[in-house]
Structure formats: structure tokens, C-alpha cells
PDB file of N, CA and C in Angstrom:
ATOM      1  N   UNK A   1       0.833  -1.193   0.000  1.00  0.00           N
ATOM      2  CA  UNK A   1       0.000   0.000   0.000  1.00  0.00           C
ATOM      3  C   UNK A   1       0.868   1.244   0.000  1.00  0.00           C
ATOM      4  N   UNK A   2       0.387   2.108  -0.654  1.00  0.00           N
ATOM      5  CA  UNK A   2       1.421   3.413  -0.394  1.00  0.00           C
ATOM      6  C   UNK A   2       0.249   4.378   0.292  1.00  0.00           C
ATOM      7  N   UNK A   3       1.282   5.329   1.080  1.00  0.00           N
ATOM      8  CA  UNK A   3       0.807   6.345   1.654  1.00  0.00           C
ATOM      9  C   UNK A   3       1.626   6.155   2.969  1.00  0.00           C
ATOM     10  N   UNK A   4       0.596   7.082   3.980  1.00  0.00           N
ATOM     11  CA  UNK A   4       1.095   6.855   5.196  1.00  0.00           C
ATOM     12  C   UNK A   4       0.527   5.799   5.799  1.00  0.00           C
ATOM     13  N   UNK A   5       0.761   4.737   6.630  1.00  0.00           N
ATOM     14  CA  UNK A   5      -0.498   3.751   7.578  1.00  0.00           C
ATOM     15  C   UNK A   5      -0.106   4.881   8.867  1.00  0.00           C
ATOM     16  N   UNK A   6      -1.393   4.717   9.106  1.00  0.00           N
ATOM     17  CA  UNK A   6      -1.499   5.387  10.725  1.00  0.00           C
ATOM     18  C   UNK A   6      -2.697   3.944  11.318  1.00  0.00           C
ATOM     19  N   UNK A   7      -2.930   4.363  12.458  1.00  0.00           N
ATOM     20  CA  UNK A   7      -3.859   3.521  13.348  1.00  0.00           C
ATOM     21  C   UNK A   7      -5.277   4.125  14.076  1.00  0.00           C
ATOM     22  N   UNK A   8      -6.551   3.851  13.143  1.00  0.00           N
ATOM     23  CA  UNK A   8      -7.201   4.478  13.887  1.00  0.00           C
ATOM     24  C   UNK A   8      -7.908   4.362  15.724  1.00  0.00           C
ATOM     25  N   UNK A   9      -8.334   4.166  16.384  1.00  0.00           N
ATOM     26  CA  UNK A   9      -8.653   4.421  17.483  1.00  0.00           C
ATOM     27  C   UNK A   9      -9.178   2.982  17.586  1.00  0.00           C
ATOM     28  N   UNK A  10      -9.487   2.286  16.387  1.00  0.00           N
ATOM     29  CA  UNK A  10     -10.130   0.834  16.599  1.00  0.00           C
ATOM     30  C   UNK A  10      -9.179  -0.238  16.407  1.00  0.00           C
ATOM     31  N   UNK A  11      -7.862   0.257  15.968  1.00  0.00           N
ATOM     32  CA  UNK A  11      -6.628  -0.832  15.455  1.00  0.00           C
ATOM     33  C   UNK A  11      -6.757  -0.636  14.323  1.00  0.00           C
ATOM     34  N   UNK A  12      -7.747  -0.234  13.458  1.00  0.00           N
ATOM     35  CA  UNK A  12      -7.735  -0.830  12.196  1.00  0.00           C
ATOM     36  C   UNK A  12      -6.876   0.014  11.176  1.00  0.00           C
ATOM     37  N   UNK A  13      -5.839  -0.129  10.714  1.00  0.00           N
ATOM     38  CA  UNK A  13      -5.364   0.671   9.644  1.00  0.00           C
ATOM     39  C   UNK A  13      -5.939   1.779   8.559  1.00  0.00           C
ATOM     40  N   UNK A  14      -5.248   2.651   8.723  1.00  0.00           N
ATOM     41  CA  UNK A  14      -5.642   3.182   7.094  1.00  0.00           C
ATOM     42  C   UNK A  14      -4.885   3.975   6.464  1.00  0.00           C
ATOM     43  N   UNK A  15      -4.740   4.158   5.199  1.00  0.00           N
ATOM     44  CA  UNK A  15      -3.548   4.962   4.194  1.00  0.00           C
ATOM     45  C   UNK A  15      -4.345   6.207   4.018  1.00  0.00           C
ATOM     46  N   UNK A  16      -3.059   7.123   4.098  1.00  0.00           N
ATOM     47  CA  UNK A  16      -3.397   8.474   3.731  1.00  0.00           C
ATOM     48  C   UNK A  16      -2.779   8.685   2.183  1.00  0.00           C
ATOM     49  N   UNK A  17      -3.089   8.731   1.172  1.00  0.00           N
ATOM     50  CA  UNK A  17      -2.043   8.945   0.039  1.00  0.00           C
ATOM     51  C   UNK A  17      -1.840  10.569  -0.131  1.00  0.00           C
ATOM     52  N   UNK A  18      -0.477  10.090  -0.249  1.00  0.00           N
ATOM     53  CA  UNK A  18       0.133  11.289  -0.424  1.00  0.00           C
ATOM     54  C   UNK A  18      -0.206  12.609  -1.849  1.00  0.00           C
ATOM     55  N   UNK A  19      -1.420  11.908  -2.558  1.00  0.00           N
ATOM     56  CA  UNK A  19      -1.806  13.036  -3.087  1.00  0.00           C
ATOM     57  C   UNK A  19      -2.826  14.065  -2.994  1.00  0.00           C
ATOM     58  N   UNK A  20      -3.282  13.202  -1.274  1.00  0.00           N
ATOM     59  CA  UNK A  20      -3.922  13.753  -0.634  1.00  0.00           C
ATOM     60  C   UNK A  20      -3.682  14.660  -0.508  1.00  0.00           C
ATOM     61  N   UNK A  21      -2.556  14.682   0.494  1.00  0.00           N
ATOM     62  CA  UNK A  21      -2.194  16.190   0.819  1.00  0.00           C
ATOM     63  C   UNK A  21      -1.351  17.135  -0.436  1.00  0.00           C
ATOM     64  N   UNK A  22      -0.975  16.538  -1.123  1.00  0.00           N
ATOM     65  CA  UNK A  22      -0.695  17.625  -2.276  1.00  0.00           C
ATOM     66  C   UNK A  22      -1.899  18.630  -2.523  1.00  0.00           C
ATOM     67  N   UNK A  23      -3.210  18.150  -2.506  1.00  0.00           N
ATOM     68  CA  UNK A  23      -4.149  18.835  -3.241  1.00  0.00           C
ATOM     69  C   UNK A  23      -4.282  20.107  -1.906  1.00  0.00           C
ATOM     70  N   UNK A  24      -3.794  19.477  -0.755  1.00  0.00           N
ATOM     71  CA  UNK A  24      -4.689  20.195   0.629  1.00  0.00           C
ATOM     72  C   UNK A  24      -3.289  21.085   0.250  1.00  0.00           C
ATOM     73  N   UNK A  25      -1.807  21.192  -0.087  1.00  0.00           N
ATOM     74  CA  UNK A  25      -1.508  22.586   0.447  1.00  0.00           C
ATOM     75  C   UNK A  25      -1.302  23.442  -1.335  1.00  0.00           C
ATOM     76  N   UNK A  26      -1.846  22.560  -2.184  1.00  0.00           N
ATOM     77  CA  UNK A  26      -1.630  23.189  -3.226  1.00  0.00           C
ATOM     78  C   UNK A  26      -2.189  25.013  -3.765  1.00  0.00           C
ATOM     79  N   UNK A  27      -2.833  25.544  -2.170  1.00  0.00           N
ATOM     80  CA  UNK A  27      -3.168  26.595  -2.311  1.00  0.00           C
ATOM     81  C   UNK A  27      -2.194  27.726  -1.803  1.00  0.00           C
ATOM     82  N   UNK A  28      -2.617  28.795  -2.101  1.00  0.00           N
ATOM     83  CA  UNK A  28      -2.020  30.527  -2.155  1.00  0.00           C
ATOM     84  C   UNK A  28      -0.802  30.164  -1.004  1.00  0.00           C
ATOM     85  N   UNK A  29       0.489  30.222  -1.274  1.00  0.00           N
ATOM     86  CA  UNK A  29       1.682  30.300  -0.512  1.00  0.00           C
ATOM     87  C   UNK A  29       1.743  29.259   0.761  1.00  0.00           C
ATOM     88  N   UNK A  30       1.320  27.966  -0.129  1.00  0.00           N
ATOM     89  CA  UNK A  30       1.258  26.910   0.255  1.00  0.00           C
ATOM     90  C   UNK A  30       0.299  25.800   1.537  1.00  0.00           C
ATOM     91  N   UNK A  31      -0.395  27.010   1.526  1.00  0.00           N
ATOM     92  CA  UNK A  31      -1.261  27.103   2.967  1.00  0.00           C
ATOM     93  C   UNK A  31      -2.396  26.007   2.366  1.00  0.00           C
ATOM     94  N   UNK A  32      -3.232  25.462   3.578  1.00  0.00           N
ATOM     95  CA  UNK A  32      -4.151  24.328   3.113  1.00  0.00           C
ATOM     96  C   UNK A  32      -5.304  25.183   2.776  1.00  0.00           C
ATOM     97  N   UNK A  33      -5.655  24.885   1.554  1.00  0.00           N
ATOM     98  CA  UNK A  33      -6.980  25.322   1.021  1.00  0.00           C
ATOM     99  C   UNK A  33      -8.290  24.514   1.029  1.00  0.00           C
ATOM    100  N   UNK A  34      -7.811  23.495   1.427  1.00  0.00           N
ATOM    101  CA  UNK A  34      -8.955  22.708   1.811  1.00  0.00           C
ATOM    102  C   UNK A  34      -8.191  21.078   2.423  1.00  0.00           C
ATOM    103  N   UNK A  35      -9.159  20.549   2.776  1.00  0.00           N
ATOM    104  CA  UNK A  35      -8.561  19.148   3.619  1.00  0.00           C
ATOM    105  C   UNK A  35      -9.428  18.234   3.210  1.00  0.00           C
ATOM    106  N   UNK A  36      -8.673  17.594   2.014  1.00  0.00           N
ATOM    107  CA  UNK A  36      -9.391  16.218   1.242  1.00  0.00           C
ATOM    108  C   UNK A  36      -9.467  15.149   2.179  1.00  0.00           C
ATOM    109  N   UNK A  37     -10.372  14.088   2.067  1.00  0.00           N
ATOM    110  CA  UNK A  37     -10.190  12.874   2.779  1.00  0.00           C
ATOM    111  C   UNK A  37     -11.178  11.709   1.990  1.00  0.00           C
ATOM    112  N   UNK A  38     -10.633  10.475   2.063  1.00  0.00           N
ATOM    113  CA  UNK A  38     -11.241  10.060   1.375  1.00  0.00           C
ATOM    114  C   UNK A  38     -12.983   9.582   2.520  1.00  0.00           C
ATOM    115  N   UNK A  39     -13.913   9.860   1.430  1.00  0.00           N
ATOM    116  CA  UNK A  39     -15.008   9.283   2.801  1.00  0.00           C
ATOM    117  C   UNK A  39     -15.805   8.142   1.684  1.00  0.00           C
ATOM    118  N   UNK A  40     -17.368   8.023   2.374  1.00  0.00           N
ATOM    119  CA  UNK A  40     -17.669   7.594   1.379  1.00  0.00           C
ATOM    120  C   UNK A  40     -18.321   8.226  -0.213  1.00  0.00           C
ATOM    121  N   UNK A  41     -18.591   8.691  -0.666  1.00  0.00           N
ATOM    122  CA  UNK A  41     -18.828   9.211  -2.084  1.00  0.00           C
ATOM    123  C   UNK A  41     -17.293   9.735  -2.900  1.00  0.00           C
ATOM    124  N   UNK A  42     -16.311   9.666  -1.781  1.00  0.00           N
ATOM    125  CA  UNK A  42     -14.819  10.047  -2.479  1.00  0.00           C
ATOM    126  C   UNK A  42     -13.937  10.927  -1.984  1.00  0.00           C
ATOM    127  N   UNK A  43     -13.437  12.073  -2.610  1.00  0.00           N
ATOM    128  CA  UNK A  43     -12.644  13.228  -1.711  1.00  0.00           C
ATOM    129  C   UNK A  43     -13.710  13.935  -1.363  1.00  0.00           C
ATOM    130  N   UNK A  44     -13.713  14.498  -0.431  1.00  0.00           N
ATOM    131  CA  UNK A  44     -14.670  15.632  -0.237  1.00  0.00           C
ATOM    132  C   UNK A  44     -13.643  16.454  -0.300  1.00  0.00           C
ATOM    133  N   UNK A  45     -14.369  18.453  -0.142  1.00  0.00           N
ATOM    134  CA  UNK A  45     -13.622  19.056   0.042  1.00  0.00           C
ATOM    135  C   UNK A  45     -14.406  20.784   1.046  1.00  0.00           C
ATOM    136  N   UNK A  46     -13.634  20.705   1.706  1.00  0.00           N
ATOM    137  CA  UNK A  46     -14.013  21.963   3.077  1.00  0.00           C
ATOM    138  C   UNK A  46     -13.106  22.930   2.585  1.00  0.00           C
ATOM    139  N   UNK A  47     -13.887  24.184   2.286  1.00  0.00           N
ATOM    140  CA  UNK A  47     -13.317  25.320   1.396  1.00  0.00           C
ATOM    141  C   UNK A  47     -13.692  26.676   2.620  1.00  0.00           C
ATOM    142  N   UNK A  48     -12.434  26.728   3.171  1.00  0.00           N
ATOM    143  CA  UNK A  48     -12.731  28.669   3.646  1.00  0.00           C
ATOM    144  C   UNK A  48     -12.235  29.497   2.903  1.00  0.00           C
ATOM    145  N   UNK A  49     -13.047  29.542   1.937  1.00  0.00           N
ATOM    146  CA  UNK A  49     -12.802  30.874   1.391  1.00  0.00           C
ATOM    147  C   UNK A  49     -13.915  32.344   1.658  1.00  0.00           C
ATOM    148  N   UNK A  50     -13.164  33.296   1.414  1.00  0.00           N
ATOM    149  CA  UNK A  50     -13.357  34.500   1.817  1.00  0.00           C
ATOM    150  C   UNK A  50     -15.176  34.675   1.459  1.00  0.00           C
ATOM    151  N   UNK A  51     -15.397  34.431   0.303  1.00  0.00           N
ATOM    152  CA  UNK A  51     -17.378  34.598  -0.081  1.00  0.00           C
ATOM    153  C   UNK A  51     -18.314  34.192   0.822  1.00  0.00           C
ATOM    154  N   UNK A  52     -17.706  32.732   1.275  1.00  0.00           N
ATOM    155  CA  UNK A  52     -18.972  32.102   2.417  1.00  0.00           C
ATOM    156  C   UNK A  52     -18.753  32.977   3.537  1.00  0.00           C
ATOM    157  N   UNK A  53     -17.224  33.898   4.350  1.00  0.00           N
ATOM    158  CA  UNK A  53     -17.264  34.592   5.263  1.00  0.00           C
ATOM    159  C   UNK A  53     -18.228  35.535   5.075  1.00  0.00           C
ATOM    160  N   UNK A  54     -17.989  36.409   3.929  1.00  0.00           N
ATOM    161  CA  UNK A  54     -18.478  37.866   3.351  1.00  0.00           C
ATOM    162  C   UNK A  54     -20.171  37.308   3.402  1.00  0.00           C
ATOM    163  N   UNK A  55     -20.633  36.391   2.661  1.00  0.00           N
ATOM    164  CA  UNK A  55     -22.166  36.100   2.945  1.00  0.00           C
ATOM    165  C   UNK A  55     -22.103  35.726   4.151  1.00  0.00           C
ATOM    166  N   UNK A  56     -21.732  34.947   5.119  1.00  0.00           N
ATOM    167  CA  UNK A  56     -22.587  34.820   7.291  1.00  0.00           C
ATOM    168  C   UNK A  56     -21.788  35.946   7.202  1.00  0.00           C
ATOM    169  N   UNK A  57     -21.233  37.276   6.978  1.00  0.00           N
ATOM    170  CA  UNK A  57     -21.616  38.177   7.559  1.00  0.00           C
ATOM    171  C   UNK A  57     -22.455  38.929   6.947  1.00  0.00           C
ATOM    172  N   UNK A  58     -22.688  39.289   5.730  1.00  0.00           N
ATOM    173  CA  UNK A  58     -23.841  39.742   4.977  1.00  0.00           C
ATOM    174  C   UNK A  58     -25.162  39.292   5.797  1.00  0.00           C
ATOM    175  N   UNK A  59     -25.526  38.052   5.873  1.00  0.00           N
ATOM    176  CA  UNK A  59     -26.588  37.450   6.595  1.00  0.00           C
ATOM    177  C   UNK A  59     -26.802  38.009   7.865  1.00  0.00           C
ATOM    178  N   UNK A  60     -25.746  38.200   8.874  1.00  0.00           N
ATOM    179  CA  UNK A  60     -25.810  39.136  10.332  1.00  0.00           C
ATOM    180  C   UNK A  60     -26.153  40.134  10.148  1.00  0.00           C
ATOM    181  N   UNK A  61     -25.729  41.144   9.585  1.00  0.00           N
ATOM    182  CA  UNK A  61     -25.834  42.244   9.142  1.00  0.00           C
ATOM    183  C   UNK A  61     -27.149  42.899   8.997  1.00  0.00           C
ATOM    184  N   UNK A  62     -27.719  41.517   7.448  1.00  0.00           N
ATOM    185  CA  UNK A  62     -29.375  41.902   7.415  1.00  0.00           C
ATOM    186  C   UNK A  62     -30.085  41.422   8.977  1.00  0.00           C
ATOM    187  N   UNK A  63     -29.973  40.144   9.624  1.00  0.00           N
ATOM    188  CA  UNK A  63     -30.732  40.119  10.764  1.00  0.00           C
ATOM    189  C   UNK A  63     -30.670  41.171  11.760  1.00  0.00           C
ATOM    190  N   UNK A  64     -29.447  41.490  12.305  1.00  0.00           N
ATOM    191  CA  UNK A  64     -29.454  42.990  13.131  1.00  0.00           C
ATOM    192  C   UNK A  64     -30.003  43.986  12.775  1.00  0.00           C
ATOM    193  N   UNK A  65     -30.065  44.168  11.463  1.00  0.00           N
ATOM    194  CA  UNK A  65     -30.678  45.753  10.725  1.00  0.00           C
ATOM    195  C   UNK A  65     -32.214  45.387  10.723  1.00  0.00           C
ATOM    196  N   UNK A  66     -33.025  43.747  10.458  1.00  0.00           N
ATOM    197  CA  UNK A  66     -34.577  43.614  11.018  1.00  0.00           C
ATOM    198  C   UNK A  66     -34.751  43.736  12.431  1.00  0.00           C
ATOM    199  N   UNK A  67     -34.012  43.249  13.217  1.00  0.00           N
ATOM    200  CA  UNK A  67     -33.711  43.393  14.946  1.00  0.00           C
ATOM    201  C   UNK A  67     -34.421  44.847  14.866  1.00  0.00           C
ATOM    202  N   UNK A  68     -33.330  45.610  14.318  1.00  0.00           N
ATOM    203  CA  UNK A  68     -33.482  47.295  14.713  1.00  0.00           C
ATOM    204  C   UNK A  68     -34.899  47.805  14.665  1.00  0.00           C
ATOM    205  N   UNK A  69     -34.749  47.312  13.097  1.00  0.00           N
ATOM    206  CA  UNK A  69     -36.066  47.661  12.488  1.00  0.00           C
ATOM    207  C   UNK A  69     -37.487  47.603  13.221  1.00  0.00           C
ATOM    208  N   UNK A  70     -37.329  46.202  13.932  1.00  0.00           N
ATOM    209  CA  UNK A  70     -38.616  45.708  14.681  1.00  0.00           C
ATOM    210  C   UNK A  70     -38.434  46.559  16.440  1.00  0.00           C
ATOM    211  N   UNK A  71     -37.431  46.929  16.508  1.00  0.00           N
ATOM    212  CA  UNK A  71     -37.360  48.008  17.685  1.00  0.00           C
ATOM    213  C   UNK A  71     -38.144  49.367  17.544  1.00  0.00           C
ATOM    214  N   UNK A  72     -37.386  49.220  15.976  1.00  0.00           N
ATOM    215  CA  UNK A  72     -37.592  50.872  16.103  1.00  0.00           C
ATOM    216  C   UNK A  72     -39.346  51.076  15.345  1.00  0.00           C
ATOM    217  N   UNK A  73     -39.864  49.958  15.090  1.00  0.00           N
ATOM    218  CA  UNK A  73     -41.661  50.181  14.659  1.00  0.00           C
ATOM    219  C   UNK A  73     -42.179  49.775  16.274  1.00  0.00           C
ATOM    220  N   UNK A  74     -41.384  49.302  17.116  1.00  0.00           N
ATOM    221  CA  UNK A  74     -41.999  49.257  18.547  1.00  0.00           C
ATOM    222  C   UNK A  74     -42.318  50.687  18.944  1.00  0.00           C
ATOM    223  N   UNK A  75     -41.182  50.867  18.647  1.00  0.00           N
ATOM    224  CA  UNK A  75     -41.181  52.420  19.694  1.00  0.00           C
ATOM    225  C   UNK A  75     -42.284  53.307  19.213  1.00  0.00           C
ATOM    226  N   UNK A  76     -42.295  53.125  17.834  1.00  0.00           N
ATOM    227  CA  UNK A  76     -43.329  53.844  17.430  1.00  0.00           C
ATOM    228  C   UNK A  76     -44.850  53.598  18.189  1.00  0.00           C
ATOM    229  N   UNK A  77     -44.965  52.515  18.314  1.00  0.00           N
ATOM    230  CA  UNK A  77     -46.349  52.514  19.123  1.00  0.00           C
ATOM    231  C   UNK A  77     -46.247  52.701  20.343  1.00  0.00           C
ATOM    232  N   UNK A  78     -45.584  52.762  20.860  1.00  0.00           N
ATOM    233  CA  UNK A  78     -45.809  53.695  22.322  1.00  0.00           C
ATOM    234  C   UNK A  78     -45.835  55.218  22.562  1.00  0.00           C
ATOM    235  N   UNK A  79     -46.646  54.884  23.732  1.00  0.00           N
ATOM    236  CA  UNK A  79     -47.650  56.369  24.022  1.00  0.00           C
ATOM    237  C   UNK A  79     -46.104  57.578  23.841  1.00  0.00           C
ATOM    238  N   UNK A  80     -46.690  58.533  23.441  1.00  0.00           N
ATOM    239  CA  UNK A  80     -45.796  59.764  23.108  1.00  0.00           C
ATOM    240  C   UNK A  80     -44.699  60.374  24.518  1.00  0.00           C
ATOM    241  N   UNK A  81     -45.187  59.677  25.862  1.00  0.00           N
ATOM    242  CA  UNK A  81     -44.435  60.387  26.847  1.00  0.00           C
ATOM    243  C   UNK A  81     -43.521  59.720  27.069  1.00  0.00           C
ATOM    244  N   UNK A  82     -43.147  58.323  26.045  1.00  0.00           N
ATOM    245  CA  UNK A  82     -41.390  57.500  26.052  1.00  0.00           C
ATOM    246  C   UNK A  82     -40.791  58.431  24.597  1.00  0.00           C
ATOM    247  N   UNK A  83     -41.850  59.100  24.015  1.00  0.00           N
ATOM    248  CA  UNK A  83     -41.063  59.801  22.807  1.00  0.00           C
ATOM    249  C   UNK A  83     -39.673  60.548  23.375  1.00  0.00           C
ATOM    250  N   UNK A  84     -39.605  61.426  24.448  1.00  0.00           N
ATOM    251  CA  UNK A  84     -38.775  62.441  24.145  1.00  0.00           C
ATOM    252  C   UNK A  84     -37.008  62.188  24.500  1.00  0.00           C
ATOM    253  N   UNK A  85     -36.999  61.179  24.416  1.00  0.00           N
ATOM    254  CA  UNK A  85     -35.540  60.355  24.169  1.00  0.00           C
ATOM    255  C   UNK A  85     -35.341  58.625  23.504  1.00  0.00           C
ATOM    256  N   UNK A  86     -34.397  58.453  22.966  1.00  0.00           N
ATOM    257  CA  UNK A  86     -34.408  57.666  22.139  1.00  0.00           C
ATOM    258  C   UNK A  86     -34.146  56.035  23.456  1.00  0.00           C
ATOM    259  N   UNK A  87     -34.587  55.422  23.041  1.00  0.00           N
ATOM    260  CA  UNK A  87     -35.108  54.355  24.603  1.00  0.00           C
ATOM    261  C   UNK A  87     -34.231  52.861  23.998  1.00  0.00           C
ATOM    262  N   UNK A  88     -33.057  52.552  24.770  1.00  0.00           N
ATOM    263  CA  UNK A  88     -32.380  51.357  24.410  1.00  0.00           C
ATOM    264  C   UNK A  88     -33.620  50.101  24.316  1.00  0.00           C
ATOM    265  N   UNK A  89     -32.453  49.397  23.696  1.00  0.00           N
ATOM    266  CA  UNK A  89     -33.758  47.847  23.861  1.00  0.00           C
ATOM    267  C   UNK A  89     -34.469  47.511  24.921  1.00  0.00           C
ATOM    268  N   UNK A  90     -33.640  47.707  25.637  1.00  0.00           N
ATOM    269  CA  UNK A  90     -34.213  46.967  27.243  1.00  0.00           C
ATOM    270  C   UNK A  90     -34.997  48.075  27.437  1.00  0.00           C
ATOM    271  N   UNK A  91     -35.239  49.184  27.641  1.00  0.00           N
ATOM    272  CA  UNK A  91     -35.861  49.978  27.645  1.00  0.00           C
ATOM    273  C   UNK A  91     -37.323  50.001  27.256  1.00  0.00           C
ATOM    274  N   UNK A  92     -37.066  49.895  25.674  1.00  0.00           N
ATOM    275  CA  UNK A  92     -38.199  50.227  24.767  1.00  0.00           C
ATOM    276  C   UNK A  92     -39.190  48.676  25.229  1.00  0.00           C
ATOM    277  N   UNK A  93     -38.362  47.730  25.664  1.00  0.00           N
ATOM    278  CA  UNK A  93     -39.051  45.999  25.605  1.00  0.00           C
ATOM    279  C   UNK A  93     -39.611  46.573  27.344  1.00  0.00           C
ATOM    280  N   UNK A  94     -39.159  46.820  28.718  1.00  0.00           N
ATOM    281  CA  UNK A  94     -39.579  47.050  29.578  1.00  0.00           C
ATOM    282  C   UNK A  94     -41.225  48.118  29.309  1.00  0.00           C
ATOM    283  N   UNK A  95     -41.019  49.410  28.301  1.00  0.00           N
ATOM    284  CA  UNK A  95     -41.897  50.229  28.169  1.00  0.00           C
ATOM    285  C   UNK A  95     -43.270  49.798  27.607  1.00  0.00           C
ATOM    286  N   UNK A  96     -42.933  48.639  26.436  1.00  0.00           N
ATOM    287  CA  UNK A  96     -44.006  48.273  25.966  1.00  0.00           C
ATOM    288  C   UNK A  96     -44.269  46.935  26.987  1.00  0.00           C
ATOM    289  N   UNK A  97     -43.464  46.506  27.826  1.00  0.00           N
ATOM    290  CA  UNK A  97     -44.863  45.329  28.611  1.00  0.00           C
ATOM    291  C   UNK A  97     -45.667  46.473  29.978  1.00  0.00           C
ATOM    292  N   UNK A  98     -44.942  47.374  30.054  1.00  0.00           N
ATOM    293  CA  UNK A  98     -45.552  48.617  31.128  1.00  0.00           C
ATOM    294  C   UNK A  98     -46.547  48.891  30.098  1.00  0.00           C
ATOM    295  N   UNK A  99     -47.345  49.285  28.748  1.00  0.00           N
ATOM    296  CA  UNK A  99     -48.090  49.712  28.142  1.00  0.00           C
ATOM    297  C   UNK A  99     -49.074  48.874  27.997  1.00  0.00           C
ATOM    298  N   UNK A 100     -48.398  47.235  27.648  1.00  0.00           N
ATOM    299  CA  UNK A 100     -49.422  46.784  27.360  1.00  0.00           C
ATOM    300  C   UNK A 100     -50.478  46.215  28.871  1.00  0.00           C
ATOM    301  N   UNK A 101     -49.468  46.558  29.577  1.00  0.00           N
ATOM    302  CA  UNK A 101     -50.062  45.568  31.085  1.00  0.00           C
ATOM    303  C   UNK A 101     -50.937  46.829  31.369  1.00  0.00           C
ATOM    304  N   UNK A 102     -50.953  48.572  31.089  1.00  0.00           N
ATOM    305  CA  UNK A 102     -52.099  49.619  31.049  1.00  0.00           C
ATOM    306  C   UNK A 102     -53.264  49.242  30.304  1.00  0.00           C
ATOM    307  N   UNK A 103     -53.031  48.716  29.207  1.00  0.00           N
ATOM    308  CA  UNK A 103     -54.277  48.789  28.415  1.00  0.00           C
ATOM    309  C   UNK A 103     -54.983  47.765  28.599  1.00  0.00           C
ATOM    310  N   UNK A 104     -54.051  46.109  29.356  1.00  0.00           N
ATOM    311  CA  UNK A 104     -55.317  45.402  29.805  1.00  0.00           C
ATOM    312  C   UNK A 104     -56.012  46.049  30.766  1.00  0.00           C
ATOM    313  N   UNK A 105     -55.390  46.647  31.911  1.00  0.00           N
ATOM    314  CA  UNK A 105     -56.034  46.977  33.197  1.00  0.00           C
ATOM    315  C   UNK A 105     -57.538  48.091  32.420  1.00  0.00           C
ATOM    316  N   UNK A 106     -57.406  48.820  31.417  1.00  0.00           N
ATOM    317  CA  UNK A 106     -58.364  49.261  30.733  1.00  0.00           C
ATOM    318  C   UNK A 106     -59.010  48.128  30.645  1.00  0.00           C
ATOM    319  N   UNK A 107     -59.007  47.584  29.976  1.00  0.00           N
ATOM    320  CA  UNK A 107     -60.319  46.207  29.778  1.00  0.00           C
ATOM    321  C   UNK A 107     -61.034  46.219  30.409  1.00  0.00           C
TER     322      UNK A 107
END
């Protein structure tokens, strides 16, 4: 067999071939660009590259900016005397269960 034998955790052997890892440092100034292995359907391959970062943070980005969004249409419905300063989250979330717990007691 060529490659490396190593031993997995059960005794049982297995080869790493060495063109394995050719492919894993064949990237930008030799660094691993991905980490082949053989599984079952074949090599797979685990890619960090920079796009999937740039989209999960694109993706954060939009959820925090609906976060806001849904803060800031809160605030809007509360009574005008939380208007005259701008009211953190905890704030604006404390103000509206104080509002809504007024308008049951109306009921």
C-alpha cells in the first residue's frame, strides 16, 4: 500500500495517500486550502474561502438591521411620553410590557 499507515482508534489501519495532501496545500503560498479525505462518495472538500465569510456576515448584518427595524416600529407605538428620548432595547421591551399591562387593566 502506499501512503502513510497510521492507526485508527479501533486498530484498524488506514492509508493516507500522499496526493492527498498535495491537493490540501496546493493553495495561495502553500497554505491548506482545503482538507481532502477520502469518505464515502470520495474526496470531499471543506473550502474557507473569503465569499462564504463575506455572505454569514452579509446574513448578520441583514438580521441585526430587522432586529433594529422591529425596535424601532416598537417604539413607534408607544404612548408619546417614552417619545422624548431615544429608549435602548431593554428599555423600549420594559416600556411596551408597562403599556401593554395599562391597556389590559383598561379592559
Amino acid at each position: 500500500p502506499h501512503g502513510v499507515p497510521l492507526r485508527e482508534p479501533f486498530g484498524a489501519p488506514f492509508h493516507l495517500d500522499p496526493s492527498y495532501w498535495e491537493q490540501a496545500y496546493s493553495g495561495p503560498a502553500g497554505g491548506i486550502s482545503y482538507m481532502p479525505f477520502p469518505g464515502y462518495m470520495g474526496v470531499y472538500e471543506y473550502s474557507f474561502e473569503p465569499a462564504f465569510i463575506r455572505k454569514r456576515n452579509e446574513r448578520e448584518r441583514q438580521r441585526v438591521r430587522c432586529v433594529n427595524e422591529g425596535y424601532t416600529r416598537l417604539r413607534e407605538h408607544l404612548p408619546k411620553e417614552f417619545a422624548d428620548r431615544r429608549l435602548s432595547k431593554v428599555e423600549t421591551l420594559r416600556a411596551a410590557i408597562s403599556y401593554i399591562k395599562h391597556l389590559q387593566s383598561l379592559l
